[in-house]
Protein backbone atom coordinates (compact mmCIF):
# COMPACT_ATOMS: atom_id res chain seq x y z
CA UNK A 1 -8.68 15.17 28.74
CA UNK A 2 -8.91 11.30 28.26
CA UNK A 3 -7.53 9.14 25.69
CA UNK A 4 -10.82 7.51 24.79
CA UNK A 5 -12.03 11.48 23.58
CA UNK A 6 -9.11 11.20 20.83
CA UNK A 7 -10.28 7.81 20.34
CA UNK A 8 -13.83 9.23 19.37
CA UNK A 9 -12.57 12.29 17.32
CA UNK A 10 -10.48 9.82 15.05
CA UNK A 11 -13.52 7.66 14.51
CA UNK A 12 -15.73 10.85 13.74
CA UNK A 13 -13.27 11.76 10.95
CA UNK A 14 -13.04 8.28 9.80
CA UNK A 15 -17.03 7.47 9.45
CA UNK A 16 -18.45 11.31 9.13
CA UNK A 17 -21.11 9.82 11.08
CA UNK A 18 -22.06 9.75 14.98
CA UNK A 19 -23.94 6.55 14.97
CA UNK A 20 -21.27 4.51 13.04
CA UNK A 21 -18.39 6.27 14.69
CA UNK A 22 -20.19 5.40 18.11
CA UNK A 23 -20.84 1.49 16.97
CA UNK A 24 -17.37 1.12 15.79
CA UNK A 25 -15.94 2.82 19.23
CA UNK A 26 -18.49 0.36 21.29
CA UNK A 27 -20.11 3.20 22.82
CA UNK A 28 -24.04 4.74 23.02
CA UNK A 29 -24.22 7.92 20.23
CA UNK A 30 -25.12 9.75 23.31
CA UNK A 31 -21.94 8.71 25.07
CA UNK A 32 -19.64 9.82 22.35
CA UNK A 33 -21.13 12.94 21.40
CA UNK A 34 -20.74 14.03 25.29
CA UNK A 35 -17.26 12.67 24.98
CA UNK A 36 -16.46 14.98 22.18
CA UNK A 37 -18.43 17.87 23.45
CA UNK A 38 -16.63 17.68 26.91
CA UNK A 39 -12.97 17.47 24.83
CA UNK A 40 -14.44 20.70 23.37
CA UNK A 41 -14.94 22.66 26.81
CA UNK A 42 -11.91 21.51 28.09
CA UNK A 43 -9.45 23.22 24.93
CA UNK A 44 -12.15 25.77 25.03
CA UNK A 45 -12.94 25.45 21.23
CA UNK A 46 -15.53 24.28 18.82
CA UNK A 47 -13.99 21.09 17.16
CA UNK A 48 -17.41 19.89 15.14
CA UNK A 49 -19.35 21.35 13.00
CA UNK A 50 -22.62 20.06 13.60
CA UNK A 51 -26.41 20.70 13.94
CA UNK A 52 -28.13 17.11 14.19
CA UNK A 53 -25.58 15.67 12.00
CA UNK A 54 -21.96 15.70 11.02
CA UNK A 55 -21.01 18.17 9.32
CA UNK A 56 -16.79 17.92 9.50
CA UNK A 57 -14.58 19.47 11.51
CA UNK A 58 -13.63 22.90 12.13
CA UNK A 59 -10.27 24.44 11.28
CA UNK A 60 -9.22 24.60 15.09
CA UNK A 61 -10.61 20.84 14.86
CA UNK A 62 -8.76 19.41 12.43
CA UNK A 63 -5.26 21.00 14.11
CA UNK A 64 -6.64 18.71 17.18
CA UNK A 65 -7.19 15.90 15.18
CA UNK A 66 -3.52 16.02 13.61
CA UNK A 67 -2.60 16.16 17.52
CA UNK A 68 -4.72 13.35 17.92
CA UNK A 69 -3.28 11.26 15.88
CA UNK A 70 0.12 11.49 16.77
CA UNK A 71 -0.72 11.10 20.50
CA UNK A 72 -2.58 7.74 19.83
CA UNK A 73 0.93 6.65 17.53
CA UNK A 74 2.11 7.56 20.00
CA UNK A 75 0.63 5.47 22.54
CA UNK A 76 0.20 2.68 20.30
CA UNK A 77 4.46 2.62 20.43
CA UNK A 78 4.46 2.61 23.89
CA UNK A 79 2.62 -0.43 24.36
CA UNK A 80 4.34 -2.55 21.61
CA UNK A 81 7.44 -1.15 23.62
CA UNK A 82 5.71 -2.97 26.99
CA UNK A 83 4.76 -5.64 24.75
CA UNK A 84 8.02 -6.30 23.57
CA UNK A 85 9.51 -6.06 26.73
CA UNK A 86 7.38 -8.97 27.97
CA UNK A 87 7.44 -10.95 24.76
CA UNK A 88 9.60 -10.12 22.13
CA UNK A 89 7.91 -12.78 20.13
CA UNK A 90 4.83 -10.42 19.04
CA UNK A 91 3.60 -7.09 17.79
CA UNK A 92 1.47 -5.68 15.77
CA UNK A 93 2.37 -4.11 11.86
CA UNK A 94 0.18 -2.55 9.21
CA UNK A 95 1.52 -2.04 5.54
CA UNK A 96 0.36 -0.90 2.75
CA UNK A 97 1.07 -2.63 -0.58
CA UNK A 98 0.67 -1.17 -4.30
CA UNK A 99 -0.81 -3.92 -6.49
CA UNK A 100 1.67 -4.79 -8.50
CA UNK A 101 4.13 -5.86 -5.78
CA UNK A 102 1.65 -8.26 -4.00
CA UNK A 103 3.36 -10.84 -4.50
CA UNK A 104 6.30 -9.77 -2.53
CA UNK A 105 4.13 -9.71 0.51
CA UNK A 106 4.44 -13.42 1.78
CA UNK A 107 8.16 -13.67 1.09
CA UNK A 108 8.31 -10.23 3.38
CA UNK A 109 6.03 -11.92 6.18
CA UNK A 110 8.40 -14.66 6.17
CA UNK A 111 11.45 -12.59 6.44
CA UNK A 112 9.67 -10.73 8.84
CA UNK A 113 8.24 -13.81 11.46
CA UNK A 114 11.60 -14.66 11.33
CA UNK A 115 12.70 -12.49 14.07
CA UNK A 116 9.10 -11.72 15.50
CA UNK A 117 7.86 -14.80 15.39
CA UNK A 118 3.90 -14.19 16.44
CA UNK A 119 3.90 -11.23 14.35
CA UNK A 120 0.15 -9.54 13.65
CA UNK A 121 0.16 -8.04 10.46
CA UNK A 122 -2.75 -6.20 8.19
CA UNK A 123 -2.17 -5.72 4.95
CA UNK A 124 -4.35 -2.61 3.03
CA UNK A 125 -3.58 -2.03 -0.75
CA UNK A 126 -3.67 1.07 -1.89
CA UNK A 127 -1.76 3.64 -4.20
CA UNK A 128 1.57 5.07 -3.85
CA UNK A 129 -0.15 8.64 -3.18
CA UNK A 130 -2.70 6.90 -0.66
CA UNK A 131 -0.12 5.41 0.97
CA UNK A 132 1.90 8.48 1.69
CA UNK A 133 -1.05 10.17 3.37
CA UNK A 134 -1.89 6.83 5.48
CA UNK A 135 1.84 6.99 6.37
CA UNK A 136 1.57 10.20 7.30
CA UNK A 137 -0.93 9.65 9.55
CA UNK A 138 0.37 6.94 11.19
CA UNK A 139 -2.11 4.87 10.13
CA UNK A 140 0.41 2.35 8.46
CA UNK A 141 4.02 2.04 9.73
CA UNK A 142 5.74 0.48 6.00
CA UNK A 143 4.38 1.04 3.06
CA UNK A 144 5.66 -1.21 -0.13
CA UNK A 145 5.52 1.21 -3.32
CA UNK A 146 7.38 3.14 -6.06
CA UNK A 147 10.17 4.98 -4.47
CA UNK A 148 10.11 7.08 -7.10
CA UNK A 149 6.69 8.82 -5.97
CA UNK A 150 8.26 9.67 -2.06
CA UNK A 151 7.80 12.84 -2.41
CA UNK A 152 11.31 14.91 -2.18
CA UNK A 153 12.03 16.58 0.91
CA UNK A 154 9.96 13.91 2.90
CA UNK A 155 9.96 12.93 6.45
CA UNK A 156 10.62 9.51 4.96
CA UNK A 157 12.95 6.81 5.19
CA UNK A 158 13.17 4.43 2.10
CA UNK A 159 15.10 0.75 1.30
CA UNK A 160 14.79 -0.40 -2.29
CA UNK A 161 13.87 -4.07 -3.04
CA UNK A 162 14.20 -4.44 -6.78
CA UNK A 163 13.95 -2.76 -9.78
CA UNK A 164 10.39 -3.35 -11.53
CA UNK A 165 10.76 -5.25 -14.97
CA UNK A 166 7.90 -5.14 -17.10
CA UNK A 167 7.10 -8.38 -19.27
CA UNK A 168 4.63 -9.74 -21.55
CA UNK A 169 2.61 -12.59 -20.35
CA UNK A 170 0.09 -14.94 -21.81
CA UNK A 171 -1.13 -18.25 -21.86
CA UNK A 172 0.85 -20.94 -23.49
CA UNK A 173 -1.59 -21.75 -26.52
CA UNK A 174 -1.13 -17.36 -27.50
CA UNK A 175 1.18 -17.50 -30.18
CA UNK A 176 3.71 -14.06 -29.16
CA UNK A 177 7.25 -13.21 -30.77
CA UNK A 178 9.51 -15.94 -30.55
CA UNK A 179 12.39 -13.85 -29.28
CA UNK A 180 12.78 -13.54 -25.18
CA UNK A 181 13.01 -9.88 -25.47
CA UNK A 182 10.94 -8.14 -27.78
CA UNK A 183 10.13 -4.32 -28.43
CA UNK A 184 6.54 -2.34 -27.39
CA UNK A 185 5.94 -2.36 -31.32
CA UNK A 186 5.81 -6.32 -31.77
CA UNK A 187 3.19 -5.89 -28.82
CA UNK A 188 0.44 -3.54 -30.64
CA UNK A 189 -1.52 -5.93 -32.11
CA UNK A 190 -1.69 -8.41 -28.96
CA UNK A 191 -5.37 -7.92 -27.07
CA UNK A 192 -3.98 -7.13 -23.88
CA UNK A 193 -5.65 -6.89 -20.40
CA UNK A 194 -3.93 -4.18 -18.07
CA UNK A 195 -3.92 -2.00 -15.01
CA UNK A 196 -5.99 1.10 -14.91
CA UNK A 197 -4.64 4.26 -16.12
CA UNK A 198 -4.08 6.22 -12.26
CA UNK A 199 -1.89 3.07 -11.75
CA UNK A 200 1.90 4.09 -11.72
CA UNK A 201 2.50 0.58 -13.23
CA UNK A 202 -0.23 1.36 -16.00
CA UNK A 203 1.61 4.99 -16.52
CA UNK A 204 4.87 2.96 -17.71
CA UNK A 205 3.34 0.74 -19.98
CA UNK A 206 1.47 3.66 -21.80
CA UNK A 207 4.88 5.39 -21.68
CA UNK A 208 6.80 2.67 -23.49
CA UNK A 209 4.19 2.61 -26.36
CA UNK A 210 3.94 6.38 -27.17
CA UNK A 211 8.02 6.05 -27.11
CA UNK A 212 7.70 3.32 -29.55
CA UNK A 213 4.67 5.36 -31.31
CA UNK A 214 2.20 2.75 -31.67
CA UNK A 215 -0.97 2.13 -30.20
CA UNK A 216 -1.79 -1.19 -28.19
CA UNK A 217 -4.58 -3.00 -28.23
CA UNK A 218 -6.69 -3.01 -24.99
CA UNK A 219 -9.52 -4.85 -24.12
CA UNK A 220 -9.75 -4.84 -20.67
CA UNK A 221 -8.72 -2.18 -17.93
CA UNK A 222 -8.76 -3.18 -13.94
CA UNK A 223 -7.17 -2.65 -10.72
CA UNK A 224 -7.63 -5.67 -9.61
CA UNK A 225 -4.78 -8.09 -10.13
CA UNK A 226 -7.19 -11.47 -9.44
CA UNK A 227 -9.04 -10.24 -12.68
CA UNK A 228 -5.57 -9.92 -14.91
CA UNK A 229 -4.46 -13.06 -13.42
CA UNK A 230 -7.89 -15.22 -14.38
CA UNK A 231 -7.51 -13.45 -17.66
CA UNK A 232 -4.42 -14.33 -18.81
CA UNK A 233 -4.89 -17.99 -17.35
CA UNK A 234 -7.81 -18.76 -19.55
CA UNK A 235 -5.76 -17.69 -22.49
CA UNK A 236 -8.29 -15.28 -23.58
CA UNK A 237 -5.92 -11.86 -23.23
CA UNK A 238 -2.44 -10.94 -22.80
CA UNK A 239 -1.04 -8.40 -20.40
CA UNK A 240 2.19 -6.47 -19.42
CA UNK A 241 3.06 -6.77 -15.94
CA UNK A 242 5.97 -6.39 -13.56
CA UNK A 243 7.53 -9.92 -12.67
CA UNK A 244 6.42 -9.11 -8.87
CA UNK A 245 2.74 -9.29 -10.30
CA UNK A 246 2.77 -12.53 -12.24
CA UNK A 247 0.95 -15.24 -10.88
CA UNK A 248 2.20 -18.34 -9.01
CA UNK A 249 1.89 -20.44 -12.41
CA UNK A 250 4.72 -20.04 -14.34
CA UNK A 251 5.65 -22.93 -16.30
CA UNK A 252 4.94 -25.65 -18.55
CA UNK A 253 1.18 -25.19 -17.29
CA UNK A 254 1.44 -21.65 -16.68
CA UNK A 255 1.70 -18.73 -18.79
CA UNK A 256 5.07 -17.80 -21.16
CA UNK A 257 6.46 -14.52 -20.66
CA UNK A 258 8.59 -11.83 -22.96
CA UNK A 259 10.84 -9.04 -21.86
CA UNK A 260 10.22 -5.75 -23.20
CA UNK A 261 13.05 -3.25 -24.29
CA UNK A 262 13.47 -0.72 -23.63
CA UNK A 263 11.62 -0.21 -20.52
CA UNK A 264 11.71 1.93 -17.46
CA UNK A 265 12.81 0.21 -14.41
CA UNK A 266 12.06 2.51 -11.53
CA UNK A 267 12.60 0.76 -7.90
CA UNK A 268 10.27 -0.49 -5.48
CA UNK A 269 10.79 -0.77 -2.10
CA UNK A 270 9.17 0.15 1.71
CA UNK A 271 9.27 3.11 2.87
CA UNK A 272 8.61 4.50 6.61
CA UNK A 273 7.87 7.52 8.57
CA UNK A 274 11.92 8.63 9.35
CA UNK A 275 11.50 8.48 13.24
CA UNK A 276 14.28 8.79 15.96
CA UNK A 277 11.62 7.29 18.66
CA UNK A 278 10.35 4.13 16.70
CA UNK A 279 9.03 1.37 18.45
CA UNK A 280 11.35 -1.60 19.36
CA UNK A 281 8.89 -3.82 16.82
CA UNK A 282 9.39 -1.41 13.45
CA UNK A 283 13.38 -1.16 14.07
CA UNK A 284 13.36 -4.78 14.00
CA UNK A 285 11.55 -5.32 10.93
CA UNK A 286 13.31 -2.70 9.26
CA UNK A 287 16.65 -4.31 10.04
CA UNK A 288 15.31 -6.72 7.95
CA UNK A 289 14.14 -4.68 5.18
CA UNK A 290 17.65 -3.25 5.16
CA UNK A 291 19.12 -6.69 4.39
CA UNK A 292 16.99 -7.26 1.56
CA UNK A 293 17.80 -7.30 -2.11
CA UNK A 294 15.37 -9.34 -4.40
CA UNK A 295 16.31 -7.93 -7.89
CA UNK A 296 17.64 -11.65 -8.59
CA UNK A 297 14.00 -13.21 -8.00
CA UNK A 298 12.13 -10.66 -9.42
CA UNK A 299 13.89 -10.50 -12.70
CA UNK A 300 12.81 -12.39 -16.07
């Protein structure tokens, strides 16, 4: 059985496609459908369901998959461990980020080049729930999210950050409620510009206005944060948003922003697969993480 095989079956499951999941392994079609048809004869079981096409995996295929995946973690360890042993200077790191803490991401990358200097990292956004599975699968090492949606009983490890503040945020020439905190009632007649409703963010903000039993005034629902952010610069919408989500431009040229009470602080933080074999690279960062506390910067 050869690595490269596992390599193939991952890629199947990924594209549910043999030409794509050939192109993106730099092999022939013909190449990797031989590859996965000699993995099959060597376990001695049918791992695709397939005529000319792909058709998924079978149940005894998707058990070798799992496997798959944890062998190629695995292996992926094992030569940031050689890596590191070499150069302690490098590595490789994939996280995944909910939107409404991307802002936290460059001060992290700072934090975490300061002890791994040449430090690769990709960055994929993505939902708390996502982000679970992809940890799962070892197809992120930290994720950034609500702790409060690890799910209990979890092979995970977490580190809060901060506690998420909501605020209201406009432009400078949108005439809000003079006081610095003010309740979800003096909100409802705002037009506001906010997260979509699957959004755990989103989920709060509805929550604090069927507490305060009003109903807000919405104009525009998005996940994308860009979008929020060019809205509420050109002064045509407010929005409620965790501090960690404002933009850059805070200030005298920037936007004004209100507290809102009462509100539901739950904590963000990373999270990671709990592991007594992790790589020489992820304990490092996470001694990091475990230093960090960053309720003082993001609060209002």
């Amino acid at each position: 059985m050869f690595l490269r095989q596992l390599t193939y079956l991952l890629a199947l499951d990924r594209f549910h496609h043999f030409s794509r999941a050939a192109e993106a392994c730099g092999v022939s079609q013909p190449a990797l459908s031989a590859g996965i048809r000699q993995l099959e004869a060597e376990l001695g079981i049918t791992i695709i369901q397939r005529n000319r096409r792909f058709y998924g995996l079978t149940a005894e295929g998707e058990r070798v998959l799992a496997w798959a995946r944890q062998t190629l973690a695995a292996l992926d360890g094992l030569r940031q461990e050689a890596a590191l042993a070499q150069d302690v200077a490098g590595g490789s790191l994939a996280i995944g980020v909910i939107p409404a803490a991307i802002q936290v991401v460059p001060l992290l990358l700072e934090r975490f080049r300061a002890v791994v200097p040449a430090l690769h990292v990709e960055v994929k956004i993505c939902s708390s729930r996502d982000m679970v599975h992809l940890l799962r699968e070892h197809t992120l090492q930290l994720g950034l999210m609500y702790l409060d949606q690890v799910p209990a009983d979890s092979p995970f490890e977490t580190s809060a950050l901060y506690a998420e503040v909501p605020v209201l945020a406009a432009a400078k020439s949108m005439p809000l409620p003079a006081a610095k905190t003010i309740e979800w009632k003096d909100i409802a007649a705002v037009p506001l510009c906010l997260f979509t409703t699957e959004m755990r963010s989103r989920q709060l903000v509805d929550a604090g206005f069927r507490n305060a039993g009003v109903k807000p005034t919405i104009l525009l629902e998005t996940n994308a944060l860009e979008l929020l952010h060019a809205e509420l610069l050109s002064g045509r919408l407010a929005s409620i948003l965790p501090v960690a989500a404002l933009p850059e431009r805070v200030g005298p040229e920037g936007l004004q922003t209100r507290r809102i009470g009462p509100s539901a602080s739950p904590d963000v933080g990373l999270v990671r697969l709990d592991q007594s074999n992790g790589t020489a690279l992820l304990e490092r960062v996470w001694s990091v993480v475990r230093a960090l506390k960053l309720d003082d910067i993001y609060m209002p």
